[in-house]
N, C-alpha and C. Protein backbone atom coordinates (compact mmCIF):
# COMPACT_ATOMS: atom_id res chain seq x y z
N UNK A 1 12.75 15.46 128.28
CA UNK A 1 13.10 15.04 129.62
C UNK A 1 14.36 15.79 130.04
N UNK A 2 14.59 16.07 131.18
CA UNK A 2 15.80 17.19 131.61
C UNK A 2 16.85 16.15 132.60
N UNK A 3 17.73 15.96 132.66
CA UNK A 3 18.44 15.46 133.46
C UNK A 3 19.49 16.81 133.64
N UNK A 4 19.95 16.19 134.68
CA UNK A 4 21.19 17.01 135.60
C UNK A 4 22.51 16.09 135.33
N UNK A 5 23.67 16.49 134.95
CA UNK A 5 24.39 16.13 135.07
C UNK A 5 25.91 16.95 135.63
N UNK A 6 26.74 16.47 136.57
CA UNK A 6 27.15 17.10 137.19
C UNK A 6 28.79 16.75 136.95
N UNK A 7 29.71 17.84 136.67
CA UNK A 7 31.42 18.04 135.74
C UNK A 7 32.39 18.49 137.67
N UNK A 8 33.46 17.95 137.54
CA UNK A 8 34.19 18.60 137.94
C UNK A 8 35.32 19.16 137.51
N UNK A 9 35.09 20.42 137.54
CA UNK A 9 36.40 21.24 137.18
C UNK A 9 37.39 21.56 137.95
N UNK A 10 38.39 21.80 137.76
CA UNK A 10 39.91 21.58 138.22
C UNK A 10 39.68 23.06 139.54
N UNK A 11 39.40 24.28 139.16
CA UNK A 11 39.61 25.41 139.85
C UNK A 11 38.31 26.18 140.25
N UNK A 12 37.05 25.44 139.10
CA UNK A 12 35.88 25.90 140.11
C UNK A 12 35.03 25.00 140.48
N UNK A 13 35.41 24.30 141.15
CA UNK A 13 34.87 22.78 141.89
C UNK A 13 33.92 21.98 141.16
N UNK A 14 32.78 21.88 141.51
CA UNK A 14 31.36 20.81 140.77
C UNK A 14 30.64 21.90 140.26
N UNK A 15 30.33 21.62 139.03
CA UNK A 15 29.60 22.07 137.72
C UNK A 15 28.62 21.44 137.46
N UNK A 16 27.11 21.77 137.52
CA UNK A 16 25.78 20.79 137.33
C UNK A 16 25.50 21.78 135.99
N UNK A 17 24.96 20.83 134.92
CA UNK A 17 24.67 21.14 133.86
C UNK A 17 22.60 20.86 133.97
N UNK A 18 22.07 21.13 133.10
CA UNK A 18 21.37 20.72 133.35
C UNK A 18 21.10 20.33 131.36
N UNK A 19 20.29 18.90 131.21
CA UNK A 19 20.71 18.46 129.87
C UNK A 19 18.81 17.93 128.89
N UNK A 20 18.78 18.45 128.06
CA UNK A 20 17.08 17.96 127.76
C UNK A 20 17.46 17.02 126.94
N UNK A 21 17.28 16.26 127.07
CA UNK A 21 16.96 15.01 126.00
C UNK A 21 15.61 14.23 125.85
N UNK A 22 15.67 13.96 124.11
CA UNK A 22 14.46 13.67 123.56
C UNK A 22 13.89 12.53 123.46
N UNK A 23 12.74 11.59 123.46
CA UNK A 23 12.62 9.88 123.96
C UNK A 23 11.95 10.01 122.91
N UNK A 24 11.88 8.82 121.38
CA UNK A 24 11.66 8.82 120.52
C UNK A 24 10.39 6.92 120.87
N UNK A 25 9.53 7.69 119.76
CA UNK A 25 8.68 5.89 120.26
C UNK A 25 9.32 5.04 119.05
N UNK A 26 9.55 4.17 118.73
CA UNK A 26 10.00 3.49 117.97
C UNK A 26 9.22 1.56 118.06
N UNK A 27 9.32 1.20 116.68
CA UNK A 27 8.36 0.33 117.02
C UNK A 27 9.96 -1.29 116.55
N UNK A 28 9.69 -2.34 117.31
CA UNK A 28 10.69 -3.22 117.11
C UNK A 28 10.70 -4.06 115.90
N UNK A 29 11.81 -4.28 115.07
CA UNK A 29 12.02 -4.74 113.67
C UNK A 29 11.24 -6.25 113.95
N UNK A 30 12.01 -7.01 115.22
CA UNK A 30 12.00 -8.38 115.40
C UNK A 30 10.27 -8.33 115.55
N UNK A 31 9.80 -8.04 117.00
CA UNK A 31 8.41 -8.69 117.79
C UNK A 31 7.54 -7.72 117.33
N UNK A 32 8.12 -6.10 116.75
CA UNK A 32 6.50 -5.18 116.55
C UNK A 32 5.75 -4.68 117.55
N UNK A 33 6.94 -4.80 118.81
CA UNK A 33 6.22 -4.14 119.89
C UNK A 33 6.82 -2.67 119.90
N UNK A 34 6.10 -1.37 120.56
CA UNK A 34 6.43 -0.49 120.60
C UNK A 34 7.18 -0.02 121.71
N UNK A 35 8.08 0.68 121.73
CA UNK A 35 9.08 1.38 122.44
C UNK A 35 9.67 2.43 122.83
N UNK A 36 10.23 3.28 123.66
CA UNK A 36 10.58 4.66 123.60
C UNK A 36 12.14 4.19 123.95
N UNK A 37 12.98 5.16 123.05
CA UNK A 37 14.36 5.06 123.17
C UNK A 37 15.14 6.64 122.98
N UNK A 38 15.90 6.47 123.67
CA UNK A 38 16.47 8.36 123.68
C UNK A 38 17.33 8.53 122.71
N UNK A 39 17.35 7.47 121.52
CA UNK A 39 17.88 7.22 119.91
C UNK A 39 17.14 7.17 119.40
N UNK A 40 17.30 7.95 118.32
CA UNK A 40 16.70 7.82 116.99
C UNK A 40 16.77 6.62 116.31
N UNK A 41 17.69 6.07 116.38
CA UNK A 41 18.04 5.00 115.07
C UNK A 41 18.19 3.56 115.60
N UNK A 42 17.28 3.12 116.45
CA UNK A 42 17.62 2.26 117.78
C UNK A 42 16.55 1.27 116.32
N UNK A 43 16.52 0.00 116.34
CA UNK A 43 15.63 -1.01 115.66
C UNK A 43 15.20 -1.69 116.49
N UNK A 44 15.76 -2.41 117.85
CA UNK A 44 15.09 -3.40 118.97
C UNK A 44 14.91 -2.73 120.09
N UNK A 45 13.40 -3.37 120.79
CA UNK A 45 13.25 -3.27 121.93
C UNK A 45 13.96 -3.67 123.44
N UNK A 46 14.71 -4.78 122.84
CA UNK A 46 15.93 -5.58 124.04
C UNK A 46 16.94 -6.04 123.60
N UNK A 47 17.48 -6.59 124.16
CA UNK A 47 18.82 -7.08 123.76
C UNK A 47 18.80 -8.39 123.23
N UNK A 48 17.59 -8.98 123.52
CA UNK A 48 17.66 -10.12 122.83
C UNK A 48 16.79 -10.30 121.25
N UNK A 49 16.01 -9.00 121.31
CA UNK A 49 15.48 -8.97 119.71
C UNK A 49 16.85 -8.42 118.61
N UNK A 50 17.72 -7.65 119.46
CA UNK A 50 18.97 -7.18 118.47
C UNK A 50 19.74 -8.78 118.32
N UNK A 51 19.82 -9.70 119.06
CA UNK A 51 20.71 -10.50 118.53
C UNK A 51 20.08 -11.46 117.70
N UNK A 52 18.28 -11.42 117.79
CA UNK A 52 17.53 -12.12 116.78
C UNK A 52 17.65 -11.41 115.55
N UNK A 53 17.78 -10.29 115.55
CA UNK A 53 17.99 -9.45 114.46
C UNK A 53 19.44 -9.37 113.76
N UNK A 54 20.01 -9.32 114.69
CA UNK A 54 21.75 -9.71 113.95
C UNK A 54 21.78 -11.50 113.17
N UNK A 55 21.42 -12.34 114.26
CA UNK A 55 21.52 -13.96 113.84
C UNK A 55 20.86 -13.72 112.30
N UNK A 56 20.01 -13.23 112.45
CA UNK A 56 19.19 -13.30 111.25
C UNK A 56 19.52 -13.10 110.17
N UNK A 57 20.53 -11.59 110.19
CA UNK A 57 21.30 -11.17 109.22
C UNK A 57 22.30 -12.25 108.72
N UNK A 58 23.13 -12.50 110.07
CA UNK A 58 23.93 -13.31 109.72
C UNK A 58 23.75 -14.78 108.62
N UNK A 59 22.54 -14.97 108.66
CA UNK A 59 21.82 -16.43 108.50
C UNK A 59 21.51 -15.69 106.65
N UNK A 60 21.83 -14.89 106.12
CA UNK A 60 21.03 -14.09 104.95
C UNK A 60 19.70 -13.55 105.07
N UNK A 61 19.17 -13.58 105.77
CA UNK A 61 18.03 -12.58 105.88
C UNK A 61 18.18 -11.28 106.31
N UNK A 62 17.43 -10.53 105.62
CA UNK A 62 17.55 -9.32 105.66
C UNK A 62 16.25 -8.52 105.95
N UNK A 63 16.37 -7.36 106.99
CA UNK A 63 14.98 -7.06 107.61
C UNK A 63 14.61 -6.22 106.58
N UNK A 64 13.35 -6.27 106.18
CA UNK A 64 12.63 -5.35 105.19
C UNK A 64 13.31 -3.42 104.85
N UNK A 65 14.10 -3.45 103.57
CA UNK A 65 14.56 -2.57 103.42
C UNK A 65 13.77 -1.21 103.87
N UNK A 66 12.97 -1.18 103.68
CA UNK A 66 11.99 0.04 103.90
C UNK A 66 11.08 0.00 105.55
N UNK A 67 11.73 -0.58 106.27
CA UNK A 67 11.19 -0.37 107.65
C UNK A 67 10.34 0.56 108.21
N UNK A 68 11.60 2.12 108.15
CA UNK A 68 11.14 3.25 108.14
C UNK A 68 9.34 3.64 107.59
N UNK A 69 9.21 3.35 105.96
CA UNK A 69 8.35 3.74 105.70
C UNK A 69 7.26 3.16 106.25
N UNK A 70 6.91 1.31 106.30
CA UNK A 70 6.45 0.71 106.81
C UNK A 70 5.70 1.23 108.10
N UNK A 71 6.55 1.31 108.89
CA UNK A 71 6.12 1.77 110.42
C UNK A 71 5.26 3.06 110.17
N UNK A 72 5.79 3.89 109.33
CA UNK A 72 5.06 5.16 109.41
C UNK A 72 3.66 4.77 108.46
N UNK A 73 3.24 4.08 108.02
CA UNK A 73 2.41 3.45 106.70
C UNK A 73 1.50 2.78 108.21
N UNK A 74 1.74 1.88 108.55
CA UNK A 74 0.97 1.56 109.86
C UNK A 74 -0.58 2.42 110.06
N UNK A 75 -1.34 2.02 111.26
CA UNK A 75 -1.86 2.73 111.52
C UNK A 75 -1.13 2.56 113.45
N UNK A 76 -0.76 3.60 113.89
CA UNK A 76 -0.21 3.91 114.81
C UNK A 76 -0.47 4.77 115.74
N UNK A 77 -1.65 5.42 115.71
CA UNK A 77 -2.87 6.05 116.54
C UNK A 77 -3.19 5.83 117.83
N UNK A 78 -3.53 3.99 118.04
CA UNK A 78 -3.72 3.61 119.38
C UNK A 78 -2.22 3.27 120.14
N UNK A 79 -1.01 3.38 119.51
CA UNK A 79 0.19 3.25 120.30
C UNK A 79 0.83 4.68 120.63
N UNK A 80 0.22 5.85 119.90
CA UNK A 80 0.74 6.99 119.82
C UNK A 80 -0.01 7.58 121.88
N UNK A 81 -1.01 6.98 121.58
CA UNK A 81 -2.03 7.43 122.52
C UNK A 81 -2.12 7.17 123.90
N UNK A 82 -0.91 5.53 123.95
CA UNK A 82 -1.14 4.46 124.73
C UNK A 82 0.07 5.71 125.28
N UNK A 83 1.12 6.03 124.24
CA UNK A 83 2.59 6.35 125.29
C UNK A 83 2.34 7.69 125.17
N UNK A 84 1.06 8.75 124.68
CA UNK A 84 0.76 9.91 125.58
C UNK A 84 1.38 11.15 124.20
N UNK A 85 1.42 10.32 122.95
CA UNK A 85 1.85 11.19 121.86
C UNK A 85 1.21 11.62 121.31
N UNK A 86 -0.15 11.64 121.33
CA UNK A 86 -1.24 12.44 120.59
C UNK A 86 -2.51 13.50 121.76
């Protein structure tokens, strides 16, 4: 995805950059719904699955060490397809 973003400099006025950034699908620790986030390392879909996910911690639970592999272990075909990745 390309955004524009635009600097002002002191002696040669407004500076538009132009910037690509990458939208990663990612699937949520808490609900297991899928997601696109312009982070890599993002675990929730909202703000309220991160604080189900923090309480949780807090409480001793701990989200399945191996997440990562998990998700990729999945079959993830019809979500790859749904957000236009295959």
């Amino acid at each position: 995805m390309n955004q524009e973003r635009s600097y002002n400099q002191t002696l040669g006025g407004m500076k538009t950059k132009t910037i690509n950034r990458t939208k990663y699908l990612n699937i949520c620790w808490m609900c297991g719904k899928p997601y696109e986030s312009y982070k890599y390392d993002t675990y929730a879909c909202s703000p309220r699955c991160a604080q189900n996910i923090l309480y949780a911690r807090k409480q001793g639970f701990n989200p399945p060490a191996k997440m990562e592999q998990l998700t990729k272990e999945k079959n993830v075909k019809d979500v790859k397809e749904r957000f236009g990745y295959v």
